[in-house]
N, C-alpha and C. Protein backbone atom coordinates (compact mmCIF):
# COMPACT_ATOMS: atom_id res chain seq x y z
N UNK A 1 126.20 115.74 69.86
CA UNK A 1 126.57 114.34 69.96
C UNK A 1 126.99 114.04 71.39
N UNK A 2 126.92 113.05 71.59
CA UNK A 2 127.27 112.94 73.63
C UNK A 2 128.29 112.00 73.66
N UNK A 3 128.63 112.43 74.24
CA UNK A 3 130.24 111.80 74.66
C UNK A 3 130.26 110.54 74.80
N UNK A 4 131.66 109.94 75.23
CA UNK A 4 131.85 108.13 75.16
C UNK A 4 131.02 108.33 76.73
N UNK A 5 131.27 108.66 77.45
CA UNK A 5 131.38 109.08 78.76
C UNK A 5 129.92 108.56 79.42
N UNK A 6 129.11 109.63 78.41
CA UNK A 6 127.52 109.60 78.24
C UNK A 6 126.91 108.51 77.93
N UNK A 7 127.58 108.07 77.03
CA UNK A 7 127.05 106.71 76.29
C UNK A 7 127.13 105.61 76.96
N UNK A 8 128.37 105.50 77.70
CA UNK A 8 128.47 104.06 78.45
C UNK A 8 127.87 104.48 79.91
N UNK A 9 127.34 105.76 80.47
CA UNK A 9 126.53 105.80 81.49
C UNK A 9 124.82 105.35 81.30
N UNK A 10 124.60 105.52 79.93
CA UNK A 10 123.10 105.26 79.79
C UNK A 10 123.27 103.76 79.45
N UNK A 11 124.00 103.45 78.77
CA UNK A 11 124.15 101.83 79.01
C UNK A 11 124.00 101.05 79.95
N UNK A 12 124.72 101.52 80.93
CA UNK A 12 124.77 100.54 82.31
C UNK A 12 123.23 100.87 83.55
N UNK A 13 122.61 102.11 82.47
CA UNK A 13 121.57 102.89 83.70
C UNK A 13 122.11 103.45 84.90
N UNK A 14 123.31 104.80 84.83
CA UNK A 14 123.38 105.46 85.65
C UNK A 14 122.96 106.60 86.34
N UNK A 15 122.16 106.49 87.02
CA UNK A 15 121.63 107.26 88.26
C UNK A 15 122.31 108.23 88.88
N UNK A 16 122.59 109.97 88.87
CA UNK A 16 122.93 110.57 90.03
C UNK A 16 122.02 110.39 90.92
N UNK A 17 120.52 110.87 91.10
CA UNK A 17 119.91 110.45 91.99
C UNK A 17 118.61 109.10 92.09
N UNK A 18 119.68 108.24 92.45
CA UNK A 18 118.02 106.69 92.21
C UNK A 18 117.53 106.67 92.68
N UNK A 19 116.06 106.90 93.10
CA UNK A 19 115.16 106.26 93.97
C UNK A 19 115.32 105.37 95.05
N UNK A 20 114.81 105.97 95.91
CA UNK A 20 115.36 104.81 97.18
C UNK A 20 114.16 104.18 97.22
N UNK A 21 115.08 102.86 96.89
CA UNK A 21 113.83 101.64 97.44
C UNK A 21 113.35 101.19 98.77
N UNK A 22 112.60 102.32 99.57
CA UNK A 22 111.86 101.75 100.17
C UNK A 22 110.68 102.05 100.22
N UNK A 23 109.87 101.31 101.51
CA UNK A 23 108.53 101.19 101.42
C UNK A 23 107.96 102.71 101.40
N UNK A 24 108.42 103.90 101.86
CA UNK A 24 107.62 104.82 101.84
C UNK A 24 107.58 105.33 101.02
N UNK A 25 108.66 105.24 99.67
CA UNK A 25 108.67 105.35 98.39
C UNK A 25 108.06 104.25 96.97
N UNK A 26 107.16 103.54 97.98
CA UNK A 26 106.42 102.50 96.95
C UNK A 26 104.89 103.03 96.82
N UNK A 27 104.49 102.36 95.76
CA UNK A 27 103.33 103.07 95.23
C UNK A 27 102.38 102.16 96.12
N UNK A 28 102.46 101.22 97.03
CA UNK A 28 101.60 100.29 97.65
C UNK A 28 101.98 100.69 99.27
N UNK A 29 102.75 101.51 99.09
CA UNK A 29 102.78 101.81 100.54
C UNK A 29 101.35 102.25 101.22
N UNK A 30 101.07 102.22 102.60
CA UNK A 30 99.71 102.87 102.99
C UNK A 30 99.77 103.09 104.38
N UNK A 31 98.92 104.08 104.74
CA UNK A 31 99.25 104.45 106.35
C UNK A 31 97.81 105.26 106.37
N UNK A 32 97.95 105.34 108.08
CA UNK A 32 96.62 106.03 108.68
C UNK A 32 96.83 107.60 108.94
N UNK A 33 96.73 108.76 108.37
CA UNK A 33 97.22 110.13 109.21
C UNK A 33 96.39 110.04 110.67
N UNK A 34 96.56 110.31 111.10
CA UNK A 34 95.81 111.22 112.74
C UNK A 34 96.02 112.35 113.10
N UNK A 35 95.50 113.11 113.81
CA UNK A 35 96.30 114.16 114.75
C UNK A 35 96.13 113.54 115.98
N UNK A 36 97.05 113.94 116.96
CA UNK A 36 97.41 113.36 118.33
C UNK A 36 96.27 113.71 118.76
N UNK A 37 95.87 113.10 119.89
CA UNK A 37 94.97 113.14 121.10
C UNK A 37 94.68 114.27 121.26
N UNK A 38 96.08 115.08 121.63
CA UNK A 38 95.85 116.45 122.45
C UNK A 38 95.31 117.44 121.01
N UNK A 39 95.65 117.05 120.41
CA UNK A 39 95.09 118.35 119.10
C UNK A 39 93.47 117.83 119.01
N UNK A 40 93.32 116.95 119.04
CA UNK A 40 91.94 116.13 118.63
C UNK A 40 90.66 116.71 119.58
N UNK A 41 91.56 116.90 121.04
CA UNK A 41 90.58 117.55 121.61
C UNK A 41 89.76 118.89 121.95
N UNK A 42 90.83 119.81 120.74
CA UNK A 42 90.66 120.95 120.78
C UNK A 42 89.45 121.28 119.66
N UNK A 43 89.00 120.39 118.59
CA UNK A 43 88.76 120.38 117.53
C UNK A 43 87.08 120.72 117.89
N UNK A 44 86.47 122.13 117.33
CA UNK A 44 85.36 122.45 117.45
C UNK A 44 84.49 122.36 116.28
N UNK A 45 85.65 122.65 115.24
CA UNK A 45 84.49 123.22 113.88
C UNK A 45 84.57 122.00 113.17
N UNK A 46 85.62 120.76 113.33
CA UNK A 46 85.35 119.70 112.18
C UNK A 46 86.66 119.58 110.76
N UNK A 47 87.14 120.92 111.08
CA UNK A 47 87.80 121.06 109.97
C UNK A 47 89.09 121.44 110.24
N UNK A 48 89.57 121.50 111.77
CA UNK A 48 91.06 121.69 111.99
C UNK A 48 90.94 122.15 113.52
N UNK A 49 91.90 122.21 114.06
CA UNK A 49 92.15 122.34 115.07
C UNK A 49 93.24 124.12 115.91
N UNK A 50 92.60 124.64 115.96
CA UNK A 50 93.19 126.25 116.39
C UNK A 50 94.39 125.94 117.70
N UNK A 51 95.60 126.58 117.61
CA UNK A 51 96.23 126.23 118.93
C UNK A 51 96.27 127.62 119.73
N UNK A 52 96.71 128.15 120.62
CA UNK A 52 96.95 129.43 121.27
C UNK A 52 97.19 130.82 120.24
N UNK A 53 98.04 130.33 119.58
CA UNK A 53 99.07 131.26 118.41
C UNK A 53 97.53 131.57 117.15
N UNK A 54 96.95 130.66 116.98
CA UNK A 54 95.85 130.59 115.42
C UNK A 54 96.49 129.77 114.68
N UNK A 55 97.31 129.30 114.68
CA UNK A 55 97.59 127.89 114.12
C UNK A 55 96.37 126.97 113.89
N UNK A 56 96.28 126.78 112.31
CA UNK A 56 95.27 125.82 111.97
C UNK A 56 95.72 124.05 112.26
N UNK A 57 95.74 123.47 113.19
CA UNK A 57 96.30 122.10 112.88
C UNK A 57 95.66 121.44 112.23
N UNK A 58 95.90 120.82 111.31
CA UNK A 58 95.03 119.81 109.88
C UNK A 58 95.75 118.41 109.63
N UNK A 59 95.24 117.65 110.12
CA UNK A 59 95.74 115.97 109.23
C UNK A 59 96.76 116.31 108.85
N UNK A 60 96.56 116.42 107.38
CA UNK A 60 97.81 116.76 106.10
C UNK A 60 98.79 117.06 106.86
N UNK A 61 99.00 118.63 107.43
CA UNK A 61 99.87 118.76 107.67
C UNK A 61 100.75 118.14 109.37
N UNK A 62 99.94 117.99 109.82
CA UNK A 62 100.13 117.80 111.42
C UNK A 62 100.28 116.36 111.41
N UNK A 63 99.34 115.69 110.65
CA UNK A 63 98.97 114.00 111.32
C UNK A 63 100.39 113.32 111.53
N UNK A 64 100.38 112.28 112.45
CA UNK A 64 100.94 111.14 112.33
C UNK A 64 100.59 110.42 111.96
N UNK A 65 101.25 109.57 111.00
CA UNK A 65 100.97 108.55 110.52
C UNK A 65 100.97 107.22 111.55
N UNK A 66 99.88 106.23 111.19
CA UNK A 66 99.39 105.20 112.21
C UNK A 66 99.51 103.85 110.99
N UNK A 67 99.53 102.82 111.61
CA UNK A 67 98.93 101.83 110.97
C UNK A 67 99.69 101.45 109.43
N UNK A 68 101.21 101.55 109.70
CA UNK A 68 101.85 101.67 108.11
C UNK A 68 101.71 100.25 107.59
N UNK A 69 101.18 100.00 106.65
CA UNK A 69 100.79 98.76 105.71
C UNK A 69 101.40 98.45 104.24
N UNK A 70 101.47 97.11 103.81
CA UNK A 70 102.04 96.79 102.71
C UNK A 70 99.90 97.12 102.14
N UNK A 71 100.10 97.62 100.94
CA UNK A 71 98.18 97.80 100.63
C UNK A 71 98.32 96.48 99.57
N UNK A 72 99.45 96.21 99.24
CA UNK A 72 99.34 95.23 97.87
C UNK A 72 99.14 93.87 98.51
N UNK A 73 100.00 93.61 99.42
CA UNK A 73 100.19 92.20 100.23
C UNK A 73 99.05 92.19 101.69
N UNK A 74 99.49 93.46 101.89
CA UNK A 74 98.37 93.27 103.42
C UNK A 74 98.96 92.57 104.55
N UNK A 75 100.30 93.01 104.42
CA UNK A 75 101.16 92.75 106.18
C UNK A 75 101.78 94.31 106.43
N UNK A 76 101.85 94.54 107.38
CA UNK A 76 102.56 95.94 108.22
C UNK A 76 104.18 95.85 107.81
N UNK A 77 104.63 97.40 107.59
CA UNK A 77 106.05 97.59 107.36
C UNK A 77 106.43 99.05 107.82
N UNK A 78 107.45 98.92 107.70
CA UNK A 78 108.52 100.03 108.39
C UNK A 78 108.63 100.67 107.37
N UNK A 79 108.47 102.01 107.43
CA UNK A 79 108.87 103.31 106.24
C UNK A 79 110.38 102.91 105.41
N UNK A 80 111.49 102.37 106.39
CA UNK A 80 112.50 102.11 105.78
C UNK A 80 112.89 100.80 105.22
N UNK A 81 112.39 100.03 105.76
CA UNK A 81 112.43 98.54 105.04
C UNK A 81 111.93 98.74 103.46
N UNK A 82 112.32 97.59 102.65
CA UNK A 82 112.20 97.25 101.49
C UNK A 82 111.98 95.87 101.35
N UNK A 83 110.78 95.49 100.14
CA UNK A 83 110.86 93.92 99.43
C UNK A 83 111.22 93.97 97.89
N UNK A 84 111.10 92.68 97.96
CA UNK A 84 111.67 92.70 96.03
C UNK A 84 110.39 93.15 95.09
N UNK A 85 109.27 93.22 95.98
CA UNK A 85 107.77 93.83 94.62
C UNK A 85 108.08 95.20 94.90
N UNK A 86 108.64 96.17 95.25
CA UNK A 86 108.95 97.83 95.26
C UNK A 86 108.81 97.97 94.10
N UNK A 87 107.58 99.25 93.66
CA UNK A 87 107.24 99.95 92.62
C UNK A 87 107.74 101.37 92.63
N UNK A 88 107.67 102.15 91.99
CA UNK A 88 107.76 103.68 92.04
C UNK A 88 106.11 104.27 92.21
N UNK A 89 106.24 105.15 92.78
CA UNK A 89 105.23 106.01 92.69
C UNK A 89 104.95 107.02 91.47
């Protein structure tokens, strides 16, 4: 059985950890990866980029993100900003 405690926390919808509402946590968020210039120019085979060490540099893991976009509305936003249409992912 769960406590008074319990009960009036699911009532009110309490959260230890809530979702932060922002844009990089919305399901309409959107952005461009890249790899920088200087990695870009190292790139022989198509499929990543080798540095001195053998380091594979790859998008995924390396890119910067370019070009951050609302995808639902179609105006530009800041990873940390928020609007009132914020979805979950």
């Amino acid at each position: 059985m769960a406590s008074k405690i319990q009960i009036k926390r699911d009532e009110c919808g309490y959260q230890e950890k809530p979702p932060a509402k922002q844009c990089n946590t919305c399901v309409d968020f959107a952005c461009d990866r890249l790899l920088p210039k200087w990695m870009e120019e190292r790139n022989a085979s198509g499929e990543g980029v080798y540095c001195e060490r053998g380091t594979l540099y790859t998008v995924e893991r390396h890119g910067v993100e370019k070009n951050l976009r609302c995808a639902r509305h179609g105006f530009a936003v800041k990873k940390m900003a928020r609007c009132g249409d914020w979805r979950p992912k």
